[in-house]
PDB file of N, CA and C in Angstrom:
ATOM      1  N   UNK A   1     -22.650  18.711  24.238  1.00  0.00           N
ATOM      2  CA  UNK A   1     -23.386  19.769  24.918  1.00  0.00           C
ATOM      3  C   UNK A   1     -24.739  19.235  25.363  1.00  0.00           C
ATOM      4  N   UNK A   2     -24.822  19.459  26.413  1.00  0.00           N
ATOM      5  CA  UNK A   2     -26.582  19.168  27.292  1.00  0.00           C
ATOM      6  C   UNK A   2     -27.701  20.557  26.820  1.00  0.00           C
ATOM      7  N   UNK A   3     -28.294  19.303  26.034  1.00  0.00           N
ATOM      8  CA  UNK A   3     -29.558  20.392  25.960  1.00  0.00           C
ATOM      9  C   UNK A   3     -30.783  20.050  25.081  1.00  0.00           C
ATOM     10  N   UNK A   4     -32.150  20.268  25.031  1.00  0.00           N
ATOM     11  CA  UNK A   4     -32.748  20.539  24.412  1.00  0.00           C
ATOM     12  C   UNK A   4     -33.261  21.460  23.690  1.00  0.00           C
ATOM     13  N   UNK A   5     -34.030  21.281  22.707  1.00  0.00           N
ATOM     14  CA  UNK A   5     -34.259  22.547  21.447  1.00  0.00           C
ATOM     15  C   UNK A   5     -35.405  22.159  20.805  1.00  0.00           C
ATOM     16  N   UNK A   6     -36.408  22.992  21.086  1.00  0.00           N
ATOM     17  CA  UNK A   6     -37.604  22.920  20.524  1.00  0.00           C
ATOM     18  C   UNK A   6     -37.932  23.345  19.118  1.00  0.00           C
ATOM     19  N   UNK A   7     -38.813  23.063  18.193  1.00  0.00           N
ATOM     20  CA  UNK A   7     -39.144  23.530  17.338  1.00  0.00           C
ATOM     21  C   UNK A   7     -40.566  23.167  16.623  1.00  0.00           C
ATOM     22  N   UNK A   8     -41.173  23.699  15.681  1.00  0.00           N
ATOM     23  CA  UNK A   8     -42.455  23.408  15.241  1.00  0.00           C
ATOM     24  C   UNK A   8     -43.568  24.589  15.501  1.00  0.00           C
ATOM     25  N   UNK A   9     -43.217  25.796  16.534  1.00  0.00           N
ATOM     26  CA  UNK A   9     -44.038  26.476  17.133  1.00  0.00           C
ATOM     27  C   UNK A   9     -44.913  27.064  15.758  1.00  0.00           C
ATOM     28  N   UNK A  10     -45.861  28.112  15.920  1.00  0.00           N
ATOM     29  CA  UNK A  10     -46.389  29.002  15.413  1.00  0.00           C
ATOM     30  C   UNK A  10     -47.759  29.271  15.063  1.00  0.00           C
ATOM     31  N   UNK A  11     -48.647  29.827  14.351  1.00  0.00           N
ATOM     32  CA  UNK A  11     -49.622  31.024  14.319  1.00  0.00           C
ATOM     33  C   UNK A  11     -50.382  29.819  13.435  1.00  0.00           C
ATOM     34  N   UNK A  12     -51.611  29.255  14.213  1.00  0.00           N
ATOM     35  CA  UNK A  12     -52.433  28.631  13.697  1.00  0.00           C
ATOM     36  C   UNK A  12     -53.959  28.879  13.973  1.00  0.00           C
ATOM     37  N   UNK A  13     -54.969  28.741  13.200  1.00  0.00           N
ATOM     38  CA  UNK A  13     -55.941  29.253  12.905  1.00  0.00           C
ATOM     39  C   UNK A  13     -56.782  28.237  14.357  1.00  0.00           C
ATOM     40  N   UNK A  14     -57.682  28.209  15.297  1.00  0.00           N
ATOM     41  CA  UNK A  14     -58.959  27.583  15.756  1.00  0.00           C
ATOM     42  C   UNK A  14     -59.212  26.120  14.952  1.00  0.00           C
ATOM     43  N   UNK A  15     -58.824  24.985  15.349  1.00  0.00           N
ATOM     44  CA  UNK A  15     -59.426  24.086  14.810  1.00  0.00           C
ATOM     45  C   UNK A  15     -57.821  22.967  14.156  1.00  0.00           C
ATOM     46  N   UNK A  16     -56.728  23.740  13.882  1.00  0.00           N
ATOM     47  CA  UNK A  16     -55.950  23.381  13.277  1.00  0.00           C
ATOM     48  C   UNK A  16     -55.157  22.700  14.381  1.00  0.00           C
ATOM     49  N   UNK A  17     -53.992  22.369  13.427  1.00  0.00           N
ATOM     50  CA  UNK A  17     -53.044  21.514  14.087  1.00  0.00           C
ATOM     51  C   UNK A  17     -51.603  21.336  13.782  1.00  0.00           C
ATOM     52  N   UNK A  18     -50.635  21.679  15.199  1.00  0.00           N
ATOM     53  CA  UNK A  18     -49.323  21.662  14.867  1.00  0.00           C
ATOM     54  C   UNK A  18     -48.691  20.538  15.076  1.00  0.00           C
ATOM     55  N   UNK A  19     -47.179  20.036  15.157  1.00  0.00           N
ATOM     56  CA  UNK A  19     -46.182  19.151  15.844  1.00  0.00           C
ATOM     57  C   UNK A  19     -45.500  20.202  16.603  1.00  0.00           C
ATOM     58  N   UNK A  20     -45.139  19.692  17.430  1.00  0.00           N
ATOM     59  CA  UNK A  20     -43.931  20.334  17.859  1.00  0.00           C
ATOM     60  C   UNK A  20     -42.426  19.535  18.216  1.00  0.00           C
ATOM     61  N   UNK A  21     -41.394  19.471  18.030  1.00  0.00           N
ATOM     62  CA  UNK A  21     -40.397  18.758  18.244  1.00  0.00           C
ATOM     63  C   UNK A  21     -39.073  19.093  19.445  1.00  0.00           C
ATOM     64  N   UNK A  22     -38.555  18.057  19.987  1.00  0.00           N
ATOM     65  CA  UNK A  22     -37.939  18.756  20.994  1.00  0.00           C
ATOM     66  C   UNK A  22     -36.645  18.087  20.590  1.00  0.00           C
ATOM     67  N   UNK A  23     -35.312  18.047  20.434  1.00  0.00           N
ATOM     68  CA  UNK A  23     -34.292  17.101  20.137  1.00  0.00           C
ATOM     69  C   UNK A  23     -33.453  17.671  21.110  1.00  0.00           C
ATOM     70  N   UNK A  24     -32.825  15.887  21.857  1.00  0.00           N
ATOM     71  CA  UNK A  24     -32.120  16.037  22.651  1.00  0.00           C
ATOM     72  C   UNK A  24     -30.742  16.168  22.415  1.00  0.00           C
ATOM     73  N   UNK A  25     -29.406  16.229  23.748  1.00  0.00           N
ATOM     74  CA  UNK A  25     -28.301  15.722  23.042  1.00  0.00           C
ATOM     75  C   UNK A  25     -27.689  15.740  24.770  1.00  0.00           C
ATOM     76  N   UNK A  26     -26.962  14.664  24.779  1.00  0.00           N
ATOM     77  CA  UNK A  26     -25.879  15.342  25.912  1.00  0.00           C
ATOM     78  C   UNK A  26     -26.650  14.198  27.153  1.00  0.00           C
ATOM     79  N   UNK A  27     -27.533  13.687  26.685  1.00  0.00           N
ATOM     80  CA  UNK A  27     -28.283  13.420  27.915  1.00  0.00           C
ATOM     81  C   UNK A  27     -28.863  11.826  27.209  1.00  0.00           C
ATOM     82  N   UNK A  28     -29.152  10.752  28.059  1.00  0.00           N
ATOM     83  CA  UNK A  28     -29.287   9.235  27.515  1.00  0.00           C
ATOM     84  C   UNK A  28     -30.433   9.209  27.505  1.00  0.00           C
ATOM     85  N   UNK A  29     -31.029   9.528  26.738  1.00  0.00           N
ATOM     86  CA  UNK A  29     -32.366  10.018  26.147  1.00  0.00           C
ATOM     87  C   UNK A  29     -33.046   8.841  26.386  1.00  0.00           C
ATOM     88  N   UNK A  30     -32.976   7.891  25.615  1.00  0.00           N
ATOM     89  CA  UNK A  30     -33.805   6.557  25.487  1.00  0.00           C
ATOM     90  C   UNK A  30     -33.996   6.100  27.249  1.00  0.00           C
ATOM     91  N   UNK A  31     -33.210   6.702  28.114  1.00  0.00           N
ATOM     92  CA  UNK A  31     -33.796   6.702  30.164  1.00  0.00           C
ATOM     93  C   UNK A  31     -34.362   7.668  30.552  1.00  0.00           C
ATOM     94  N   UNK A  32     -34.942   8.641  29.897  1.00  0.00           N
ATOM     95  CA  UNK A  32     -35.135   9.712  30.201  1.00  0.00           C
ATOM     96  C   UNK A  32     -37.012  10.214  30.222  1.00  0.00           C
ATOM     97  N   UNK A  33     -37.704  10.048  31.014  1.00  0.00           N
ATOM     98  CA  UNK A  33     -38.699  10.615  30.898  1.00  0.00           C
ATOM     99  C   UNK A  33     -39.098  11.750  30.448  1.00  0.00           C
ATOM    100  N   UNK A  34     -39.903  12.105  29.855  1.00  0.00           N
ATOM    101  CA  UNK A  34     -39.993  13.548  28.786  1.00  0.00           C
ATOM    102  C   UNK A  34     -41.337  13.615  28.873  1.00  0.00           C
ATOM    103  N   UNK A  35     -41.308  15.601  29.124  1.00  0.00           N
ATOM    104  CA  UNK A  35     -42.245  16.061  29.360  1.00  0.00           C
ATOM    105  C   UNK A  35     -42.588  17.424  28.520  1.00  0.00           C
ATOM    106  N   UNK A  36     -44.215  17.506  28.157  1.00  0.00           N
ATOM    107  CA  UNK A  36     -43.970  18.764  27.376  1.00  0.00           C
ATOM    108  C   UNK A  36     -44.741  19.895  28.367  1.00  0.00           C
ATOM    109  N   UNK A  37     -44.147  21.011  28.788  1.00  0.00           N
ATOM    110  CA  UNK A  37     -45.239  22.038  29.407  1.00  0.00           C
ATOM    111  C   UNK A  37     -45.199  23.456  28.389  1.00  0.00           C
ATOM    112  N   UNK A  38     -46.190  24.067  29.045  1.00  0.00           N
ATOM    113  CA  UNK A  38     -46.760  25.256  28.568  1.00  0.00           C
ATOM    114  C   UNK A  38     -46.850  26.800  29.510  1.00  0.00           C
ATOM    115  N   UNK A  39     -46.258  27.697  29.231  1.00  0.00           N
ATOM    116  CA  UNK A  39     -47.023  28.917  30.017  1.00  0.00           C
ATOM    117  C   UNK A  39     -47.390  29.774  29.522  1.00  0.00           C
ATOM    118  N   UNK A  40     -48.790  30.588  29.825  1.00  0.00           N
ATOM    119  CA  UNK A  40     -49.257  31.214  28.816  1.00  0.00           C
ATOM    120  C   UNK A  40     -49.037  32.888  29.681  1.00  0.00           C
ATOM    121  N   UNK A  41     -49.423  33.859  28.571  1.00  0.00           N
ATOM    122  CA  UNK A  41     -48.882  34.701  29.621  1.00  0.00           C
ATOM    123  C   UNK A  41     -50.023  35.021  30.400  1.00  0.00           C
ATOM    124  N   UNK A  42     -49.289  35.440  32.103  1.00  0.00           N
ATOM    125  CA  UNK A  42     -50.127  35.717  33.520  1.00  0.00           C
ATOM    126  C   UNK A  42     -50.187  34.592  33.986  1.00  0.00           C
ATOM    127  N   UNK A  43     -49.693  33.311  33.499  1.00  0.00           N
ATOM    128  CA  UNK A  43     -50.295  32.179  34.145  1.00  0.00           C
ATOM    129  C   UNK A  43     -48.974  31.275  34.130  1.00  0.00           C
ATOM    130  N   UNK A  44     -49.312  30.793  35.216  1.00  0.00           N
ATOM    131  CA  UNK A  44     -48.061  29.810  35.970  1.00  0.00           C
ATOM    132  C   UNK A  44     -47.805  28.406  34.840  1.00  0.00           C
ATOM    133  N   UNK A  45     -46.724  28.081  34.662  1.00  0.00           N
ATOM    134  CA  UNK A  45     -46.072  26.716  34.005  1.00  0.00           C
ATOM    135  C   UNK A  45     -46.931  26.064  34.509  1.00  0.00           C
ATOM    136  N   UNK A  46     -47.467  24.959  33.189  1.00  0.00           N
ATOM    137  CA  UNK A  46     -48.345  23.890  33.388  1.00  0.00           C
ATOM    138  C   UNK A  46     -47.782  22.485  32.444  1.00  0.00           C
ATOM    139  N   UNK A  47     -47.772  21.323  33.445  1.00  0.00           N
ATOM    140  CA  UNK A  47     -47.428  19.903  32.295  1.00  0.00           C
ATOM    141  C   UNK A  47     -48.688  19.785  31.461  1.00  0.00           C
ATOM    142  N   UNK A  48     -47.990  19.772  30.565  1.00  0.00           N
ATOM    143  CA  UNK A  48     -49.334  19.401  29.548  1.00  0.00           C
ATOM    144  C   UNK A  48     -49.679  17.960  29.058  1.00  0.00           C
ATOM    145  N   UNK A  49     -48.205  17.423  28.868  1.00  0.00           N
ATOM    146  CA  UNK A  49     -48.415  15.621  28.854  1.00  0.00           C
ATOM    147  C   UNK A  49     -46.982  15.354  28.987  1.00  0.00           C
ATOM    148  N   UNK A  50     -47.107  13.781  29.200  1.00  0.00           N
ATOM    149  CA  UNK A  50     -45.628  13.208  29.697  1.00  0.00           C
ATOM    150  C   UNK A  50     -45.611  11.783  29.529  1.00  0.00           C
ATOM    151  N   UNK A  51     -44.393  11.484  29.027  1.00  0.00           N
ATOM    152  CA  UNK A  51     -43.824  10.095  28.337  1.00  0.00           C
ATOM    153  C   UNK A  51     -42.890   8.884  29.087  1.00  0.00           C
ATOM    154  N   UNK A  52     -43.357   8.106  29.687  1.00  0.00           N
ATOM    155  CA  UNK A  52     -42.054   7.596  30.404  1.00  0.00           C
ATOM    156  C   UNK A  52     -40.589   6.926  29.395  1.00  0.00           C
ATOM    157  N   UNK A  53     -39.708   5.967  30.121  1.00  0.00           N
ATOM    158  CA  UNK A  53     -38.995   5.802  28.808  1.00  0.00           C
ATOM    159  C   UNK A  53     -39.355   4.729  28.223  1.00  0.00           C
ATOM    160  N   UNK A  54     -40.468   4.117  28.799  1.00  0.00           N
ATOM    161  CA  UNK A  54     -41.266   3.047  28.026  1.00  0.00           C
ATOM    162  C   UNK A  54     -42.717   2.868  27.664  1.00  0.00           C
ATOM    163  N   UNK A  55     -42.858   4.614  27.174  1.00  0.00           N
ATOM    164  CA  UNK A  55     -43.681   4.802  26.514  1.00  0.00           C
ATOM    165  C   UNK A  55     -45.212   5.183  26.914  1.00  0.00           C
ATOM    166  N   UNK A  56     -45.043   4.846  28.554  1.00  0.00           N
ATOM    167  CA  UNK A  56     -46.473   5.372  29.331  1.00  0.00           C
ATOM    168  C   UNK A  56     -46.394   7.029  28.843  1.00  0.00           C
ATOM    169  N   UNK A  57     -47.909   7.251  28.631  1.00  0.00           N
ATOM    170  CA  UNK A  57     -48.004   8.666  28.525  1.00  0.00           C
ATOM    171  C   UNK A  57     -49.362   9.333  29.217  1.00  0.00           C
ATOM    172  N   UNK A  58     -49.041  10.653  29.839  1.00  0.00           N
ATOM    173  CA  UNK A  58     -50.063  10.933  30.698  1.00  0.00           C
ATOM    174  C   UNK A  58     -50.308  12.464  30.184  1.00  0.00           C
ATOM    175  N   UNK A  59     -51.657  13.206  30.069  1.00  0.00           N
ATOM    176  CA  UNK A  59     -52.088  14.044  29.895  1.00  0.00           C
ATOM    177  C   UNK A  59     -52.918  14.717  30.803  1.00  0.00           C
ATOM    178  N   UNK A  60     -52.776  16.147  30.865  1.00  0.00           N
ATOM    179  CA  UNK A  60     -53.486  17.199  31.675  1.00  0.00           C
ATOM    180  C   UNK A  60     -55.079  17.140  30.903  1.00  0.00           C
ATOM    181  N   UNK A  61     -56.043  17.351  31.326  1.00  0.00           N
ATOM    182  CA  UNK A  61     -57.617  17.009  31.094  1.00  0.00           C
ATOM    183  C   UNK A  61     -57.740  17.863  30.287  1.00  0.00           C
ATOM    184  N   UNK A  62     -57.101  18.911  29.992  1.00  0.00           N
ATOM    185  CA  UNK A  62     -57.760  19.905  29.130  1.00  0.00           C
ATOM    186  C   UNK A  62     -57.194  19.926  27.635  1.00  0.00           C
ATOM    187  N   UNK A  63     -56.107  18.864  27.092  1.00  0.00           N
ATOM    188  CA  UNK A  63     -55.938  18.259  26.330  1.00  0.00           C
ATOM    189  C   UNK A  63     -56.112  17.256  25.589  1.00  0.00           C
ATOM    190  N   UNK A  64     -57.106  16.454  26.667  1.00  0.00           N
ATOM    191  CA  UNK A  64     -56.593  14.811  26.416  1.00  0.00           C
ATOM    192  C   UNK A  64     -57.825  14.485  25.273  1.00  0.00           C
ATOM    193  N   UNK A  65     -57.310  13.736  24.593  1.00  0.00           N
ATOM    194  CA  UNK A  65     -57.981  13.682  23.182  1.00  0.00           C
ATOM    195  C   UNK A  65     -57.961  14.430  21.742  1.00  0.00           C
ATOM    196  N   UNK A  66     -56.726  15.582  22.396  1.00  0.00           N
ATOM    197  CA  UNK A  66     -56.512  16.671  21.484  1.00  0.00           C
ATOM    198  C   UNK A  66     -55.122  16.119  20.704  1.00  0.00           C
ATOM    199  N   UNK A  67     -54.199  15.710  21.937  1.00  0.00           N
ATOM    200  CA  UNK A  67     -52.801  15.990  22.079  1.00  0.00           C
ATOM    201  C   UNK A  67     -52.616  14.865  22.457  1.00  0.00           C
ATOM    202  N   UNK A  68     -51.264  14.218  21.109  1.00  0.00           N
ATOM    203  CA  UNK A  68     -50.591  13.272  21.740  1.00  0.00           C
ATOM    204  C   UNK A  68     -49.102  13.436  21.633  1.00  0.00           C
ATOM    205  N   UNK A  69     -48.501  12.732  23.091  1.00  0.00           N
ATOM    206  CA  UNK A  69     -46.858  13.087  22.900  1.00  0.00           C
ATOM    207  C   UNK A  69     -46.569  11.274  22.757  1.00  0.00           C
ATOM    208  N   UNK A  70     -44.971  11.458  22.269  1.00  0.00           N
ATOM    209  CA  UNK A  70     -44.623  10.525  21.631  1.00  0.00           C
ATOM    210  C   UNK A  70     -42.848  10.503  21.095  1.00  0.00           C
ATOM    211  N   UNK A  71     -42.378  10.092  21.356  1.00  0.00           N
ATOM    212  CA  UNK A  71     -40.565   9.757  21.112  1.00  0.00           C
ATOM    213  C   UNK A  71     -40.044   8.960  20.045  1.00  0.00           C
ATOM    214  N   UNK A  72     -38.802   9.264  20.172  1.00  0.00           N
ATOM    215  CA  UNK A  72     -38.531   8.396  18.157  1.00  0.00           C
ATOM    216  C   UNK A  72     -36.772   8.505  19.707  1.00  0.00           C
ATOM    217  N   UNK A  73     -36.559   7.320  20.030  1.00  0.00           N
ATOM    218  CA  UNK A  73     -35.457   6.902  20.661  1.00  0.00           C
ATOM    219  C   UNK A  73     -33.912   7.028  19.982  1.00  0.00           C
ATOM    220  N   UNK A  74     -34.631   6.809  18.658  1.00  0.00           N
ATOM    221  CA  UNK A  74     -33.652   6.265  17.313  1.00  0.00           C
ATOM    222  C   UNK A  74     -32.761   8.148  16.992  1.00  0.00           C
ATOM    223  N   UNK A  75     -33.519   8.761  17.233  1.00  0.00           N
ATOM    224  CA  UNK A  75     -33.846  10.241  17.303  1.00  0.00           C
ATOM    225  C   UNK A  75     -33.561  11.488  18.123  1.00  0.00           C
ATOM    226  N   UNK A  76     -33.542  10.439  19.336  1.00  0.00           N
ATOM    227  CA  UNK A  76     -33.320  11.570  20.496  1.00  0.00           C
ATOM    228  C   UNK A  76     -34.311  12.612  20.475  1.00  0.00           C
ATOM    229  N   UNK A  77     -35.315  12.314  20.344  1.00  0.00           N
ATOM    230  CA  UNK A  77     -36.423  13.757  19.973  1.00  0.00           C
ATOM    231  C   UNK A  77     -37.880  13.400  20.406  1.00  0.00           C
ATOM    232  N   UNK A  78     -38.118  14.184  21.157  1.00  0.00           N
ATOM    233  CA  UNK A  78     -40.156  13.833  21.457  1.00  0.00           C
ATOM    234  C   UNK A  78     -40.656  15.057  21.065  1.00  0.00           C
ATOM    235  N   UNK A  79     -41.936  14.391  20.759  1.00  0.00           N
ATOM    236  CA  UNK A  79     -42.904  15.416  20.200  1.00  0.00           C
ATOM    237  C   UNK A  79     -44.363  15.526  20.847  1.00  0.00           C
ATOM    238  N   UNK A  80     -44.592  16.112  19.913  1.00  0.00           N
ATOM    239  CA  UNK A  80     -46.116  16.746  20.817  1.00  0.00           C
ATOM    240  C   UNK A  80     -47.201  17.155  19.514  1.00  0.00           C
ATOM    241  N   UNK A  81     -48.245  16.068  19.241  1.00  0.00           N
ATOM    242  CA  UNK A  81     -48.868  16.440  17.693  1.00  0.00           C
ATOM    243  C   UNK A  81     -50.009  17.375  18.331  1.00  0.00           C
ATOM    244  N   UNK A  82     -50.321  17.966  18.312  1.00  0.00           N
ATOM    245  CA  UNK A  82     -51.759  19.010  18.889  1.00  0.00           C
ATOM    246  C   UNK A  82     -52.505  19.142  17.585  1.00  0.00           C
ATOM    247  N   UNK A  83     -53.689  18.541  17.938  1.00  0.00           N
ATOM    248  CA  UNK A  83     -55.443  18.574  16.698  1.00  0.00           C
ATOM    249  C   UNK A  83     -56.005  19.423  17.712  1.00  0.00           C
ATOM    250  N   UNK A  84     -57.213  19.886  16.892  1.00  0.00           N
ATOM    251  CA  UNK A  84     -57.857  20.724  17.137  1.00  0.00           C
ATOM    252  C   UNK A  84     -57.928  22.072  18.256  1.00  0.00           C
ATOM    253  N   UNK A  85     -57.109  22.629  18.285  1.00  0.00           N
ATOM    254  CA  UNK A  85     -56.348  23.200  18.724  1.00  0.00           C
ATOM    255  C   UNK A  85     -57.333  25.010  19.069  1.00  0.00           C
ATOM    256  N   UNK A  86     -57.396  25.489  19.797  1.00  0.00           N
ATOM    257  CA  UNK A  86     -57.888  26.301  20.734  1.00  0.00           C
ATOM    258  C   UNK A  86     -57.326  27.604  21.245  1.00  0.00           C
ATOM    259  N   UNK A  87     -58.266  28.546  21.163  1.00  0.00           N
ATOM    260  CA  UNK A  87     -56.728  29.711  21.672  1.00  0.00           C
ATOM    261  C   UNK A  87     -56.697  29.852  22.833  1.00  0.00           C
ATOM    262  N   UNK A  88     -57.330  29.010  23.587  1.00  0.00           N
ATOM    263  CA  UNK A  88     -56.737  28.778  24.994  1.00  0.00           C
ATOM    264  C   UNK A  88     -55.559  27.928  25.226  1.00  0.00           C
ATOM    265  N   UNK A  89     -55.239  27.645  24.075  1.00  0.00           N
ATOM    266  CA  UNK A  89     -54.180  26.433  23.881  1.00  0.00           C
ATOM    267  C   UNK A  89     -52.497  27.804  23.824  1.00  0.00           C
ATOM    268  N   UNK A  90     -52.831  28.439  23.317  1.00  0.00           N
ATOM    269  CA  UNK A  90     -51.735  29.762  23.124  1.00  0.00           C
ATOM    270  C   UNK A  90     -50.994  29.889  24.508  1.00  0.00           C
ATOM    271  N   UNK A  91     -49.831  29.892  23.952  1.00  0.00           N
ATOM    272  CA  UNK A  91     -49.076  29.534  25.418  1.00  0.00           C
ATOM    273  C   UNK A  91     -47.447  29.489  24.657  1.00  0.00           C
ATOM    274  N   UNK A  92     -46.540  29.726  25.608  1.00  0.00           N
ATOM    275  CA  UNK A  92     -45.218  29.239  25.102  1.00  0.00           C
ATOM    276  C   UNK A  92     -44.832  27.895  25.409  1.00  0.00           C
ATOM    277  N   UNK A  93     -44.355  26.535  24.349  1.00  0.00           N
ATOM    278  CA  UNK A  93     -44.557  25.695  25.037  1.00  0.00           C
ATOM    279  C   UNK A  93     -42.855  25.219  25.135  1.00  0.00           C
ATOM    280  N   UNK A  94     -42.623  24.498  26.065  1.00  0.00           N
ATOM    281  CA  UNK A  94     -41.577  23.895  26.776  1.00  0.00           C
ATOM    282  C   UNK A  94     -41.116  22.647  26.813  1.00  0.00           C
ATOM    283  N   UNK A  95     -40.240  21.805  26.337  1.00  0.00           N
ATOM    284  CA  UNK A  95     -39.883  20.675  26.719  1.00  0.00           C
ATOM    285  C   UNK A  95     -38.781  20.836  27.983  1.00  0.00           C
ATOM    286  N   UNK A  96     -38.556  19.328  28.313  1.00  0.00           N
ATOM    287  CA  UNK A  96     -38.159  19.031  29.603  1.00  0.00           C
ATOM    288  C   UNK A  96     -37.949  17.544  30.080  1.00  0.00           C
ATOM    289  N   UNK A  97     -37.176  17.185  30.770  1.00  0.00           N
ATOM    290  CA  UNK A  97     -36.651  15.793  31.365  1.00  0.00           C
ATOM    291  C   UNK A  97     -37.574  16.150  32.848  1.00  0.00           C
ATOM    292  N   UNK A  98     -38.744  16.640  33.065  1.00  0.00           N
ATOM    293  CA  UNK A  98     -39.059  16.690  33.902  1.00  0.00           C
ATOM    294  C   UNK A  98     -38.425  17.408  35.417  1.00  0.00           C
ATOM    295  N   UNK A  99     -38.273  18.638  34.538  1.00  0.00           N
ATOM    296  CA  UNK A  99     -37.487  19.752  35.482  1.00  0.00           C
ATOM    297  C   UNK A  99     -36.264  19.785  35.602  1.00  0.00           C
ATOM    298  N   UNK A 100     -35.670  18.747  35.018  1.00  0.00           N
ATOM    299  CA  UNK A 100     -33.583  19.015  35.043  1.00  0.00           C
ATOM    300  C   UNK A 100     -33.031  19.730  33.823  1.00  0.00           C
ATOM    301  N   UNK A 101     -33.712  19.377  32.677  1.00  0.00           N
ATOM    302  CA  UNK A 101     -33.175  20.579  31.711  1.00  0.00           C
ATOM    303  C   UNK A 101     -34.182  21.141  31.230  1.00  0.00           C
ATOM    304  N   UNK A 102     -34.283  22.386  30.963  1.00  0.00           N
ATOM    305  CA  UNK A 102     -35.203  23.245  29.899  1.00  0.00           C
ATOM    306  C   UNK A 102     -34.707  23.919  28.459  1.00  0.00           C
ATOM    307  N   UNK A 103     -36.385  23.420  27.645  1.00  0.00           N
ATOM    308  CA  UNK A 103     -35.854  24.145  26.123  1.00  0.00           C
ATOM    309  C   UNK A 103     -36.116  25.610  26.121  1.00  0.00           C
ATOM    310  N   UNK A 104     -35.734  26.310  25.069  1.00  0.00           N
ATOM    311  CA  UNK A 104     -35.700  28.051  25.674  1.00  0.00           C
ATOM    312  C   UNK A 104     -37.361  27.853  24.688  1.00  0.00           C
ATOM    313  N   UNK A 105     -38.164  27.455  25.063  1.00  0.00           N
ATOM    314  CA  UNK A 105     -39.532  27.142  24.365  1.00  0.00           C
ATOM    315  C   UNK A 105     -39.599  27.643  22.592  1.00  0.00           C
ATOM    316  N   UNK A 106     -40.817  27.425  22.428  1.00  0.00           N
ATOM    317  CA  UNK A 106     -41.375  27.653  21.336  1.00  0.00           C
ATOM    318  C   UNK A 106     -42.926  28.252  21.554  1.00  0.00           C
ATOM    319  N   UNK A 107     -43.220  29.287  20.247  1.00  0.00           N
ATOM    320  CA  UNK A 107     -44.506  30.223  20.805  1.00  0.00           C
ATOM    321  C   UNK A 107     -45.742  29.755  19.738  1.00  0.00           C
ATOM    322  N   UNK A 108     -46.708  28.876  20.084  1.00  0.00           N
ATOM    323  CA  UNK A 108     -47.756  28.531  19.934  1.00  0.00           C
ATOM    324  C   UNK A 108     -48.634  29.543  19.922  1.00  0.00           C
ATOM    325  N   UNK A 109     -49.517  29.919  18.917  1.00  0.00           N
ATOM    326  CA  UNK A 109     -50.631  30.849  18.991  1.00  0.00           C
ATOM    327  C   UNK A 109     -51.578  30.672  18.295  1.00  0.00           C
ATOM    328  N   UNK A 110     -52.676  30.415  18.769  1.00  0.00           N
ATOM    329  CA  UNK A 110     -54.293  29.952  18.166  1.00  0.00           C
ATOM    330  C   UNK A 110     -55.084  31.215  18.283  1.00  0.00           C
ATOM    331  N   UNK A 111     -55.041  31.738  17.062  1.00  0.00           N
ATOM    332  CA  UNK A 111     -56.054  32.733  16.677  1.00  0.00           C
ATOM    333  C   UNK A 111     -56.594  33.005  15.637  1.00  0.00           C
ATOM    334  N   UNK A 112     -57.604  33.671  15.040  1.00  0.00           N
ATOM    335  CA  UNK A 112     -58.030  33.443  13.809  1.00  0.00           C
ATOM    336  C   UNK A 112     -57.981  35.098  13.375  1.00  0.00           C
TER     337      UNK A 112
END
């Protein structure tokens, strides 16, 4: 079966810090560029960072230094570690092969 599946989401305090995990299947992961996005509600899908399959990784500015993404090949699975973390950061977040498959997300929420 083709698909990804997120997990790790949930209810963290200003300052803290989650993982989030995405595991693949169905799809040759270790060629696969991987991407994590976010939409929060009222506001349009945004990439938040992205992995090539050799490991280049690129981040949106309003993360970078917060958030790092990162793959385990061995695994089929990328992740997404988020420090210090913001409730502007609250958002549902999304993995992705860069728009060919979507995970049914996970709900991130920074509030105290």
């Amino acid at each position: 079966q083709v698909r990804l599946v997120e997990s790790g989401g949930g209810l963290v305090q200003p300052g803290g810090s989650l993982r989030l995990s995405c595991a693949a299947s169905g799809i040759i992961f270790s060629r696969s560029p991987m991407a994590w996005y976010r939409q929060a509600p009222g506001k349009q899908r945004e990439l938040v960072a992205g992995i090539t399959s050799g490991g280049g990784t690129n981040y949106v500015d309003s993360v970078k230094g917060r958030f790092t993404i990162s793959r385990d090949n061995a695994k089929n699975t990328v992740y997404l570690q988020m420090n210090s973390l913001k409730p502007e950061d609250t958002a549902v977040y999304y993995c992705s092969n860069y728009g060919v498959l979507w995970g049914q997300g996970t709900q991130v929420t920074v509030s105290s």
